[in-house]
N, C-alpha and C. Protein backbone atom coordinates (compact mmCIF):
# COMPACT_ATOMS: atom_id res chain seq x y z
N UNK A 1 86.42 109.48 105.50
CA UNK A 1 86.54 110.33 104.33
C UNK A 1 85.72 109.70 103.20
N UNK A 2 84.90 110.63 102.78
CA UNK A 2 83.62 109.88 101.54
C UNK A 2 84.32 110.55 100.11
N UNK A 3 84.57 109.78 99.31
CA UNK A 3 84.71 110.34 97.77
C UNK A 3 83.30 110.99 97.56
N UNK A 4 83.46 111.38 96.12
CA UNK A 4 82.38 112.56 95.43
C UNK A 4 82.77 112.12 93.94
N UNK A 5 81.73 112.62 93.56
CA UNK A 5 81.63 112.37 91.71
C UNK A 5 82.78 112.95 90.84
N UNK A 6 83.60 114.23 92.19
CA UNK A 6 84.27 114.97 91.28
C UNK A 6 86.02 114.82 91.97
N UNK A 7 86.00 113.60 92.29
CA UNK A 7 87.09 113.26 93.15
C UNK A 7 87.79 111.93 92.45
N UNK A 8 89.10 112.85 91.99
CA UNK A 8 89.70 111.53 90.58
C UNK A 8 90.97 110.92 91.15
N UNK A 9 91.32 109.60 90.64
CA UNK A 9 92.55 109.19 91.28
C UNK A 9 93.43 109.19 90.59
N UNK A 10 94.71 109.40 90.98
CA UNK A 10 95.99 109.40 89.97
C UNK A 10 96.92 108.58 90.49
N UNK A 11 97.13 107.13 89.66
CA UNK A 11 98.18 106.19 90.03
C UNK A 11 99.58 106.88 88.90
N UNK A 12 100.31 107.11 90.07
CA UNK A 12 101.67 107.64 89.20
C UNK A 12 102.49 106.34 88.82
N UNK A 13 102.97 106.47 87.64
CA UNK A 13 103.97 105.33 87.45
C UNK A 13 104.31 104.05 87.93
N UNK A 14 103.07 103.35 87.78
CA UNK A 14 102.75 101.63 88.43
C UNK A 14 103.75 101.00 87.13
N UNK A 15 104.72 101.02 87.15
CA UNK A 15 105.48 100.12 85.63
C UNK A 15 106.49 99.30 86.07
N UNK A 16 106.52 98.26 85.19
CA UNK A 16 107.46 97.48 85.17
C UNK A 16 109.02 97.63 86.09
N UNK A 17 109.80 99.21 85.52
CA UNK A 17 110.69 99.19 85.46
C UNK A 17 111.07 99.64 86.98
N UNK A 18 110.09 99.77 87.39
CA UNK A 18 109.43 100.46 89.09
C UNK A 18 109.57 99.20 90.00
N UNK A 19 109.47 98.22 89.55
CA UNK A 19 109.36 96.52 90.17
C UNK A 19 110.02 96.09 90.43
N UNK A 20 110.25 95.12 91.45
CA UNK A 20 111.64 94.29 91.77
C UNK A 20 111.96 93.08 90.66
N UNK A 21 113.31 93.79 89.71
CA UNK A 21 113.89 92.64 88.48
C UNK A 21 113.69 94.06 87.74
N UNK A 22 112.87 95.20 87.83
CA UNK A 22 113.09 96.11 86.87
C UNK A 22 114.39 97.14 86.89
N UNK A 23 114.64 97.76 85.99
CA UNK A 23 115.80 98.96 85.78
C UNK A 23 116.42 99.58 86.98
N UNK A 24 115.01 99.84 87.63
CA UNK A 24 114.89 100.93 89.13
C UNK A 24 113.97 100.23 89.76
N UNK A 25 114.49 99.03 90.39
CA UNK A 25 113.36 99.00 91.65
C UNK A 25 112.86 99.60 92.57
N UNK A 26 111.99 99.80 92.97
CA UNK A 26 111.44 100.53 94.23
C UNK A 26 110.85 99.15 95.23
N UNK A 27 111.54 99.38 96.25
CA UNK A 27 111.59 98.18 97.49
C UNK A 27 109.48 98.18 97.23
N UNK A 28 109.62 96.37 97.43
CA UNK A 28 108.34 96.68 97.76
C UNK A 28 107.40 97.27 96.97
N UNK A 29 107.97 97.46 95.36
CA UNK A 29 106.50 98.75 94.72
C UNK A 29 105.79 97.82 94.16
N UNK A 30 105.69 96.15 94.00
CA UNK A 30 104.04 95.76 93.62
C UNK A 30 103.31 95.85 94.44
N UNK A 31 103.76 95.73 95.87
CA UNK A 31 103.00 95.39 96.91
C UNK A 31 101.97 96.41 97.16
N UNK A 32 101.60 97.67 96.37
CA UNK A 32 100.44 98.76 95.98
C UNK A 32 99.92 98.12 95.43
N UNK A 33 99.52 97.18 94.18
CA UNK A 33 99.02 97.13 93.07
C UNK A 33 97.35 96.65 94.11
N UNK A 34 97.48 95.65 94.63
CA UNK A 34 96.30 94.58 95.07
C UNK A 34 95.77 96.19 96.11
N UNK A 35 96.52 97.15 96.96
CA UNK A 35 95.64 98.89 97.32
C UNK A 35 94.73 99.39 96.13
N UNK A 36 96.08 99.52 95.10
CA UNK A 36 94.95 100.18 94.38
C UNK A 36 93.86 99.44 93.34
N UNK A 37 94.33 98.48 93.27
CA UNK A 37 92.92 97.61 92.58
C UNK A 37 91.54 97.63 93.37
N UNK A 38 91.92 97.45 94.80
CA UNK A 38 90.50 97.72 95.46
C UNK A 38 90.01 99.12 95.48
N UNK A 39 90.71 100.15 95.61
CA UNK A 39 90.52 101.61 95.86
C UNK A 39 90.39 102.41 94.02
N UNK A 40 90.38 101.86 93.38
CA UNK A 40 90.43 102.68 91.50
C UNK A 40 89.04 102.26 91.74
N UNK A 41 88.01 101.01 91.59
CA UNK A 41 86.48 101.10 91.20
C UNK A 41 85.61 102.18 91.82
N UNK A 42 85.79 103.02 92.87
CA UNK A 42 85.78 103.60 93.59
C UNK A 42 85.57 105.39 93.35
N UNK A 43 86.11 105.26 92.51
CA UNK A 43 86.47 107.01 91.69
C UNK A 43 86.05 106.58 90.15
N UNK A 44 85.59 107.50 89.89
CA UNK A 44 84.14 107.56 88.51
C UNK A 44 84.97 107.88 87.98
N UNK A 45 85.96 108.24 87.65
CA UNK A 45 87.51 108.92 86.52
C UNK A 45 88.66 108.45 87.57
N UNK A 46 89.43 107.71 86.75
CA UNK A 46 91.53 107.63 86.60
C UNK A 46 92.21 107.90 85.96
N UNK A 47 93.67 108.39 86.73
CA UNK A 47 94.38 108.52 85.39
C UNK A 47 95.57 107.85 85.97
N UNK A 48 96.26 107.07 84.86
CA UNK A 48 97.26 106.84 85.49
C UNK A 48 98.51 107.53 84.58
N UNK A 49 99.29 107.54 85.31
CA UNK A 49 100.73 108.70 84.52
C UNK A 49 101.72 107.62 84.38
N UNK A 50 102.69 107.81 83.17
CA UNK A 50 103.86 107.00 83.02
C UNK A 50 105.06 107.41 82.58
N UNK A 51 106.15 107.19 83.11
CA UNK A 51 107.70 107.65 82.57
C UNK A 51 107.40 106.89 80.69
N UNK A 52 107.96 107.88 80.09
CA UNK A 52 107.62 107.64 78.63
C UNK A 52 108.92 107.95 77.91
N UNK A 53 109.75 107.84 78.44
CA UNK A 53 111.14 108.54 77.91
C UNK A 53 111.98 107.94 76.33
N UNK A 54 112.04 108.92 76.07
CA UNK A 54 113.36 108.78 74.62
C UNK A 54 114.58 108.06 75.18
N UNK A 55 115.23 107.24 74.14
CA UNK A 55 116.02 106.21 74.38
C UNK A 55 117.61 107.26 74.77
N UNK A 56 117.55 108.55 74.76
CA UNK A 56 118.76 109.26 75.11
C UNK A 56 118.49 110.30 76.26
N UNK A 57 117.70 110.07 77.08
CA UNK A 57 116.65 110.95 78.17
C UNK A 57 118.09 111.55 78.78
N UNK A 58 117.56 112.91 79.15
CA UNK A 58 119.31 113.77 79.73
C UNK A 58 119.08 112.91 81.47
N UNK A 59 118.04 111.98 82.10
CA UNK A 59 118.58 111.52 83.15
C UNK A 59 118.93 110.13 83.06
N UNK A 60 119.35 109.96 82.11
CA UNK A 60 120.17 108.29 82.31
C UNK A 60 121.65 108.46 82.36
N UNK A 61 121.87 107.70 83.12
CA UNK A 61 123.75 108.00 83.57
C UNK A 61 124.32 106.35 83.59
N UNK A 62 125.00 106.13 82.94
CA UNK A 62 126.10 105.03 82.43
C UNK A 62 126.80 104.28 84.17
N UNK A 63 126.92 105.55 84.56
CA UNK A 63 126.88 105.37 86.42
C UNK A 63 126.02 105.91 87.40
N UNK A 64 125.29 105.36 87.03
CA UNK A 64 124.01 105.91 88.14
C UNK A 64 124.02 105.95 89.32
N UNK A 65 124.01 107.36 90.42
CA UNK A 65 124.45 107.26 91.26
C UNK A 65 122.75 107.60 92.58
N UNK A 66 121.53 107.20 91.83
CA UNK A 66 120.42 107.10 91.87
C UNK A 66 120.24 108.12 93.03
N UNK A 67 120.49 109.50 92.39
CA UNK A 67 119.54 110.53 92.94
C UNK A 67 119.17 111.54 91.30
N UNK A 68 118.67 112.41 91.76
CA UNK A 68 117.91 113.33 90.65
C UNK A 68 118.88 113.59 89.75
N UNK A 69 118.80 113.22 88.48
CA UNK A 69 119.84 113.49 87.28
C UNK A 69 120.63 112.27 86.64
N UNK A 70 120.26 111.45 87.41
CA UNK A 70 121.49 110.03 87.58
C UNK A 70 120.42 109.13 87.90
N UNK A 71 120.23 108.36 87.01
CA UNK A 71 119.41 107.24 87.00
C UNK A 71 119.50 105.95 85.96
N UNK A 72 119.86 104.95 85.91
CA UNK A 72 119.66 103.75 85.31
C UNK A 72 118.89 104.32 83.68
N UNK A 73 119.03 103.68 82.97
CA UNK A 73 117.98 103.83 81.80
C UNK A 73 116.87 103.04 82.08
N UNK A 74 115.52 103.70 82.18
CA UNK A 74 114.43 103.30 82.60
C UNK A 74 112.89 103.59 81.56
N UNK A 75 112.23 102.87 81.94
CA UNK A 75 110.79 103.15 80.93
C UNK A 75 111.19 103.59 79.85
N UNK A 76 111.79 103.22 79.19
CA UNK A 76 111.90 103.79 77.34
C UNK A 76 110.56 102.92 76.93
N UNK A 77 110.63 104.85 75.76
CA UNK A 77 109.38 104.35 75.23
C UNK A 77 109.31 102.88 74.36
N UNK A 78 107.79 102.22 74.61
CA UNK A 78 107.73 101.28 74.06
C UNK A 78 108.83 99.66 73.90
N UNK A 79 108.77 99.95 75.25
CA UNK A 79 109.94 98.25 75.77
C UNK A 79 108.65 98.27 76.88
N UNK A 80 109.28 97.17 77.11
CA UNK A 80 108.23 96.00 78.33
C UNK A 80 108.55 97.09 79.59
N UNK A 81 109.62 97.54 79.74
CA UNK A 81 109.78 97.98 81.12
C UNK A 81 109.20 99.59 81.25
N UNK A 82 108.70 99.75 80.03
CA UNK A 82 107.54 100.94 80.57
C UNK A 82 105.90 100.64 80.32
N UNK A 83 105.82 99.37 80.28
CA UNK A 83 104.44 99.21 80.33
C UNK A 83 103.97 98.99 81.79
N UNK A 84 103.00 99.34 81.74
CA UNK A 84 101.97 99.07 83.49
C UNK A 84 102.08 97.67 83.96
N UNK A 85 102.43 97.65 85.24
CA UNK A 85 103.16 96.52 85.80
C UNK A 85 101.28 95.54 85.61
N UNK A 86 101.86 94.14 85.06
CA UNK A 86 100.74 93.17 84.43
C UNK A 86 99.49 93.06 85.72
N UNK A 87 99.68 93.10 86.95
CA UNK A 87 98.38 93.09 88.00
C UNK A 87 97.84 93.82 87.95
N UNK A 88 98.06 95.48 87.24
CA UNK A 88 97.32 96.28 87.85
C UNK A 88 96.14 96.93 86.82
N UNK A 89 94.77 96.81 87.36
CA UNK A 89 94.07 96.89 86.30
C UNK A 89 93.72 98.40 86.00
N UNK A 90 93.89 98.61 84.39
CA UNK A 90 94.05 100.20 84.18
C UNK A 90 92.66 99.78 82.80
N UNK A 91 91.37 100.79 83.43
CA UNK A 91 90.43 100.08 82.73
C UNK A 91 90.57 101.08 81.24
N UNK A 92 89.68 100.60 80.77
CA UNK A 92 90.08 101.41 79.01
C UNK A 92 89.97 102.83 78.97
N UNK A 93 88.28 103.09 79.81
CA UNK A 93 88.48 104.85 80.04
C UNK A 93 89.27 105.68 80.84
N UNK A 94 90.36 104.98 81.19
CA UNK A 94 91.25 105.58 82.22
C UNK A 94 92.07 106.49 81.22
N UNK A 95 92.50 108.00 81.69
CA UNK A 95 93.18 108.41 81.05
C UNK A 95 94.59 108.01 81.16
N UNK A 96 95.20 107.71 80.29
CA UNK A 96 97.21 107.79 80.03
C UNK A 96 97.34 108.89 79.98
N UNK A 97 98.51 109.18 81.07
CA UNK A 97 99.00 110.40 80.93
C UNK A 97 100.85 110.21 80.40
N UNK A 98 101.27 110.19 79.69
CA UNK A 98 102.58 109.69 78.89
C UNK A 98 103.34 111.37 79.70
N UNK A 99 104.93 111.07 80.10
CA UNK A 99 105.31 112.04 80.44
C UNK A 99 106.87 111.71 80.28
N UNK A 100 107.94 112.84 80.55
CA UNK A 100 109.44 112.59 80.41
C UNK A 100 110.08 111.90 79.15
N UNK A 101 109.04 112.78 77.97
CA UNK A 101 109.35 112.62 76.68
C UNK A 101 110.13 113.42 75.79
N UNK A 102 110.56 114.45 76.92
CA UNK A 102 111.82 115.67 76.15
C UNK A 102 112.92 114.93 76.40
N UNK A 103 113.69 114.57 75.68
CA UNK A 103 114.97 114.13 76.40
C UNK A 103 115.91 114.87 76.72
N UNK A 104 115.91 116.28 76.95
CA UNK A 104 116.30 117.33 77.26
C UNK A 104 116.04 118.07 79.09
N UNK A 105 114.98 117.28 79.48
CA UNK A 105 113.91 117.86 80.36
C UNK A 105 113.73 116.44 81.47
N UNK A 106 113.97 116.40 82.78
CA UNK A 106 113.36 115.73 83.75
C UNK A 106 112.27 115.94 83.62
N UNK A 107 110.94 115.38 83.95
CA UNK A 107 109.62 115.57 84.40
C UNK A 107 109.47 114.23 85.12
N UNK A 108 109.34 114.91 86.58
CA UNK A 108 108.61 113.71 87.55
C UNK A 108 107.20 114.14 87.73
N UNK A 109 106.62 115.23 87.80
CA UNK A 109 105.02 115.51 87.71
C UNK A 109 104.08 114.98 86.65
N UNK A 110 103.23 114.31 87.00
CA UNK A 110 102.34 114.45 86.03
C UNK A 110 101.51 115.56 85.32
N UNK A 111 101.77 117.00 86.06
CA UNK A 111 101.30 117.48 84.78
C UNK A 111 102.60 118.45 84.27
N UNK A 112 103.81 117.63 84.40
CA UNK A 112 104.90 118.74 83.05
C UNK A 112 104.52 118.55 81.93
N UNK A 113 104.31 119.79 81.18
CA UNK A 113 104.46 119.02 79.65
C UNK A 113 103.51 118.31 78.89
N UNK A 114 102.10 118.10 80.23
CA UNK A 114 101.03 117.12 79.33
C UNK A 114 99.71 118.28 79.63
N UNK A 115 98.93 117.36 79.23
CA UNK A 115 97.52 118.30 79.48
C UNK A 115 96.71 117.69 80.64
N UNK A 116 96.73 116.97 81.58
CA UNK A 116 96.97 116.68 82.65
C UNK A 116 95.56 117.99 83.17
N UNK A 117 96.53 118.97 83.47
CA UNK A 117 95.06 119.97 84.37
C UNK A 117 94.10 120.24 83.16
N UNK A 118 93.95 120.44 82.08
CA UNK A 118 92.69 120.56 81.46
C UNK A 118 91.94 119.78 80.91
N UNK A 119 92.57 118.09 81.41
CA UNK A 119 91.31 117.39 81.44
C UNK A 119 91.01 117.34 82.80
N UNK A 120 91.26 117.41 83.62
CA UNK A 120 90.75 117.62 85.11
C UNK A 120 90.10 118.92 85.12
N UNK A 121 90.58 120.08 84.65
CA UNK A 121 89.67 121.00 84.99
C UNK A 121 88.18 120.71 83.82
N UNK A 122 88.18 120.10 82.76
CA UNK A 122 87.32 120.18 82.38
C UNK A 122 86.32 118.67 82.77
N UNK A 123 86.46 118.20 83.45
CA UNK A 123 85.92 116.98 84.49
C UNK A 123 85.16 117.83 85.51
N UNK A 124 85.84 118.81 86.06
CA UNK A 124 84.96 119.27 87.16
C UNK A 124 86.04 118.82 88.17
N UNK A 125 86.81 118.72 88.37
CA UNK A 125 87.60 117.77 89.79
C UNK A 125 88.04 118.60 90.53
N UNK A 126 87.66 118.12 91.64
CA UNK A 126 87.97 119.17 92.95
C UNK A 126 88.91 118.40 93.85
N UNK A 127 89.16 117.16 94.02
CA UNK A 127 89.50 116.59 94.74
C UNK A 127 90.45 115.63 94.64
N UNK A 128 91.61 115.67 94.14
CA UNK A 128 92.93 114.70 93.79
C UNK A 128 93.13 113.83 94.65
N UNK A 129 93.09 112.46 94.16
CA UNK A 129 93.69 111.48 95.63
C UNK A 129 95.16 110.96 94.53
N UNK A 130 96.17 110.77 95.34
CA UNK A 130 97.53 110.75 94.36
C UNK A 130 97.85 108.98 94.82
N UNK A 131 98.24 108.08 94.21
CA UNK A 131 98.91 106.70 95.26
C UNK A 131 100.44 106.51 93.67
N UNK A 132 100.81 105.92 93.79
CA UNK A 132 102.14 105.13 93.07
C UNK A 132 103.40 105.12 93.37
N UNK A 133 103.99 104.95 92.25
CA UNK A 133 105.75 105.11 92.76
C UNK A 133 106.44 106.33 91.84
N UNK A 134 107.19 106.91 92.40
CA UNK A 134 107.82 106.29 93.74
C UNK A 134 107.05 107.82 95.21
N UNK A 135 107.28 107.58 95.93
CA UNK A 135 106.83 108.50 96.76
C UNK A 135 107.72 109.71 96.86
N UNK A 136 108.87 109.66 96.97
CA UNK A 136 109.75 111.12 97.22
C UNK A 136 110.27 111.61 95.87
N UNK A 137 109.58 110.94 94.58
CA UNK A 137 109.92 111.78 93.17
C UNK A 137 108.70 112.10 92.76
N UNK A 138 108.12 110.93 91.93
CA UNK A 138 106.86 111.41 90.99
C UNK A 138 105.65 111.24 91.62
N UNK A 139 105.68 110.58 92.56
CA UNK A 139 104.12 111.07 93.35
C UNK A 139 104.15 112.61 94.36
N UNK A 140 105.49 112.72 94.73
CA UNK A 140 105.89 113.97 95.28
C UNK A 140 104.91 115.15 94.52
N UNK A 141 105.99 115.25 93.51
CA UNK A 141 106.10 116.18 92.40
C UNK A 141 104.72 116.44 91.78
N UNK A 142 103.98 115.20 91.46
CA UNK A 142 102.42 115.13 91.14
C UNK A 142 101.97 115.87 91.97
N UNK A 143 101.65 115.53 93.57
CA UNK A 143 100.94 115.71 94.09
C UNK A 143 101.13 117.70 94.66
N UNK A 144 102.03 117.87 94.89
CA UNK A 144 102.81 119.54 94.98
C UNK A 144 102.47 120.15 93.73
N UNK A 145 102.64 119.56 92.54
CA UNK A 145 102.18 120.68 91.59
C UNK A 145 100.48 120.59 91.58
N UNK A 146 99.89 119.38 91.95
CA UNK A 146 98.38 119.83 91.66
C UNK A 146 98.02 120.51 92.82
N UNK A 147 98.74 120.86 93.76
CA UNK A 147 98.23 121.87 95.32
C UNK A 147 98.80 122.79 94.93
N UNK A 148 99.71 123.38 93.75
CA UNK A 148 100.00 124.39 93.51
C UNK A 148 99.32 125.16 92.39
N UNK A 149 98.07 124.42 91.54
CA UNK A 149 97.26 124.45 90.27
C UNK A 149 95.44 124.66 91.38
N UNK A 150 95.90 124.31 92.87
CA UNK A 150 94.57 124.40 93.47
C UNK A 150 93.74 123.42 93.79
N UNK A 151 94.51 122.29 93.59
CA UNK A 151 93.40 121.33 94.00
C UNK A 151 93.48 120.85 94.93
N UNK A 152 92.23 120.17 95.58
CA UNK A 152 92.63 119.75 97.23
C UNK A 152 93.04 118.69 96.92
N UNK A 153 94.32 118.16 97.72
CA UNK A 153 95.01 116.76 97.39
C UNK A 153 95.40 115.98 98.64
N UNK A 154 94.83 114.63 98.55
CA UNK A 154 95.35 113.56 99.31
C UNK A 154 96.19 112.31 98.55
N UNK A 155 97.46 112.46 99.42
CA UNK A 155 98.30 111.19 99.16
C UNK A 155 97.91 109.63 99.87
N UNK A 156 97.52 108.70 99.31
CA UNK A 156 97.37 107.72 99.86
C UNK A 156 98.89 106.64 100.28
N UNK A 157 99.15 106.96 101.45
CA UNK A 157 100.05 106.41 101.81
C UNK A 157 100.68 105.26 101.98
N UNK A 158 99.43 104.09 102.02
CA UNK A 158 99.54 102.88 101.71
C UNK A 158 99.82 101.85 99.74
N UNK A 159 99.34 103.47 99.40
CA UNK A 159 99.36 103.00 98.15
C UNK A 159 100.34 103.56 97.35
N UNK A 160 101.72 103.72 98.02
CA UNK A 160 102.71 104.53 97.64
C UNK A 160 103.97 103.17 98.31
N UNK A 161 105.20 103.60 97.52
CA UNK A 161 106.60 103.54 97.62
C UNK A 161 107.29 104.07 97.41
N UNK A 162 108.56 104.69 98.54
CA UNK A 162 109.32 105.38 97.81
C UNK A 162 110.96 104.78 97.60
N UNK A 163 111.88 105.03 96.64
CA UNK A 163 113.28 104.91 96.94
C UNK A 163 114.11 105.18 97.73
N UNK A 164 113.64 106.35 98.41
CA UNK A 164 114.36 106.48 99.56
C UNK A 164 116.13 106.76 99.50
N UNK A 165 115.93 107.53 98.04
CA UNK A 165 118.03 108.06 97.66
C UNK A 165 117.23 109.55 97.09
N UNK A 166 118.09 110.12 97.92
CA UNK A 166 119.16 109.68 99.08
C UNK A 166 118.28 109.63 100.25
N UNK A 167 119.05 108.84 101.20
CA UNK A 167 118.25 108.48 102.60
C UNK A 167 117.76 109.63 103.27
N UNK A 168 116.39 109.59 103.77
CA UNK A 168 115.51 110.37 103.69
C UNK A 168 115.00 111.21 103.27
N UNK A 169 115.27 110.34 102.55
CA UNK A 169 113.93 111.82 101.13
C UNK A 169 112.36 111.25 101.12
N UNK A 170 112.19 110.46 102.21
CA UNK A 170 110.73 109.92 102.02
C UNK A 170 110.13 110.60 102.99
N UNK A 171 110.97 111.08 104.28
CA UNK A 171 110.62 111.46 105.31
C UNK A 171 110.31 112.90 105.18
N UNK A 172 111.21 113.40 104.36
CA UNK A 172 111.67 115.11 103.92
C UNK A 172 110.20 114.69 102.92
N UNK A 173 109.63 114.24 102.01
CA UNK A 173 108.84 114.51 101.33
C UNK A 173 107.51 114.39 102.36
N UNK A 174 107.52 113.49 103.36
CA UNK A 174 106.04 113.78 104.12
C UNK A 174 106.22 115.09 104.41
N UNK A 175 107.09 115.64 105.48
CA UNK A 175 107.58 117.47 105.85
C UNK A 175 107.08 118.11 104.88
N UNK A 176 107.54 118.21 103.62
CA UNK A 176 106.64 118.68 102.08
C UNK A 176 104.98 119.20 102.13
N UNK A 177 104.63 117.70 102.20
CA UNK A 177 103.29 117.32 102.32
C UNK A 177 102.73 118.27 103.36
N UNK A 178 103.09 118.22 104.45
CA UNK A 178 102.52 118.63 105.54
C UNK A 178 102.57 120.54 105.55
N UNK A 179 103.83 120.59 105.17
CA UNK A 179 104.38 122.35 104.87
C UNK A 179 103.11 122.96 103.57
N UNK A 180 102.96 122.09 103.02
CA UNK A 180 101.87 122.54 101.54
C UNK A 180 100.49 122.45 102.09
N UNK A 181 99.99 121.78 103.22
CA UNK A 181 98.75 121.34 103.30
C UNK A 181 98.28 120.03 102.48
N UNK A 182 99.39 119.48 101.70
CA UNK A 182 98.37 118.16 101.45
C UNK A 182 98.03 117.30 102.57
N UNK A 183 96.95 117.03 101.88
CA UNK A 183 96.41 115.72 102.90
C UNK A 183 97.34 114.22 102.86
N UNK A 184 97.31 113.27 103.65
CA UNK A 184 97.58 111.93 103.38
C UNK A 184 96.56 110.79 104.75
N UNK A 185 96.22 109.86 103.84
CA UNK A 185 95.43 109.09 104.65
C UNK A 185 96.03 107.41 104.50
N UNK A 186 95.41 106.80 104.77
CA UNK A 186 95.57 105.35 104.05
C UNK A 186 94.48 104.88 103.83
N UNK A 187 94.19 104.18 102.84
CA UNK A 187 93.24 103.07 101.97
C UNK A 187 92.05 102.93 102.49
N UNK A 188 92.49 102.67 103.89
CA UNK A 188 91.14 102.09 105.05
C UNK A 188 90.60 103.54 105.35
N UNK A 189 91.11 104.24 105.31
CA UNK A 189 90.03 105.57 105.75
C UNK A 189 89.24 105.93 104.42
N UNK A 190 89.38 105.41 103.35
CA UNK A 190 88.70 105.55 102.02
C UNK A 190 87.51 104.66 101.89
N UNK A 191 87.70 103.22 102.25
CA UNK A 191 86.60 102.15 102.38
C UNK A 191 85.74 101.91 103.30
């Protein structure tokens, strides 16, 4: 599989609070960072997306019972645990895509709520490659709404983690993948 000029990558939510010692770990989610550091020089445009949430977000739960609605308090805006986890290099022209800033409103997609498709559509991009965390929420959700906006999309599978709550929702999200037509490859079929 050969990239193209008009083929952009989207690291979903590489943050802190995503890390093992953070809010919400995701098993295993630095172990992407050193994927996508080799695979970002690679694509002429990035963006990376981030949980950006208000300190009263309607999904933080006092008992978190870590499925959709019920979650730990995580990535508030402007604390350490929503900044981009420190390995991973996010170069200056990379776009931020800031998201899950209604505190009224879930948003696991990167494009709820942001402008997300009209800087891609005005890039020219035909070709979405999706990698981050977690795999069965916000890279899900990313990657389904941009195959639902038209774009051809590959999940990089190596460059993903998911939580896996409830148990099998990582498996149910490849089924997803496959039911929509996204693509998924790994790393090495890119290099």
């Amino acid at each position: 599989m050969r990239m193209g000029p008009n083929d952009i990558l989207i690291v979903v939510d590489v943050q802190n609070d995503f890390a093992p010692g953070g809010a919400l770990p995701v098993t295993d989610g630095k172990q992407i960072v050193p994927v996508i550091n080799v695979l970002a020089p690679h694509f002429q445009r990035l963006v990376f997306s981030r949980d950006w949430h208000p300190l009263d977000h309607c999904s933080f739960d006092d008992e978190p019972r870590f499925v959709d609605g019920s979650w730990p308090q995580h990535c508030v805006q402007n604390t350490p645990g929503a900044e981009f986890l420190g390995d991973i290099h996010v170069p200056l022209d990379a776009l931020v895509v800031s998201k899950g800033l209604d505190a009224d409103k879930e948003a696991y997609s990167a494009f709820e709520e942001t402008d997300l498709q009209a800087s891609l559509r005005g890039w020219g991009a035909e070709h979405l490659f999706v990698c981050g965390l977690a795999t069965d929420y916000c890279v899900k959700a990313t990657a389904l709404d941009a195959k639902r906006l038209g774009f051809e999309i590959t999940v990089i599978l190596d460059a993903c983690r998911g939580v896996d709550s409830p148990a099998g929702s990582v498996a149910e999200t490849l089924d997803a993948f496959r039911d929509a037509s996204v693509t998924t490859c790994h790393s090495r079929d890119l290099l």
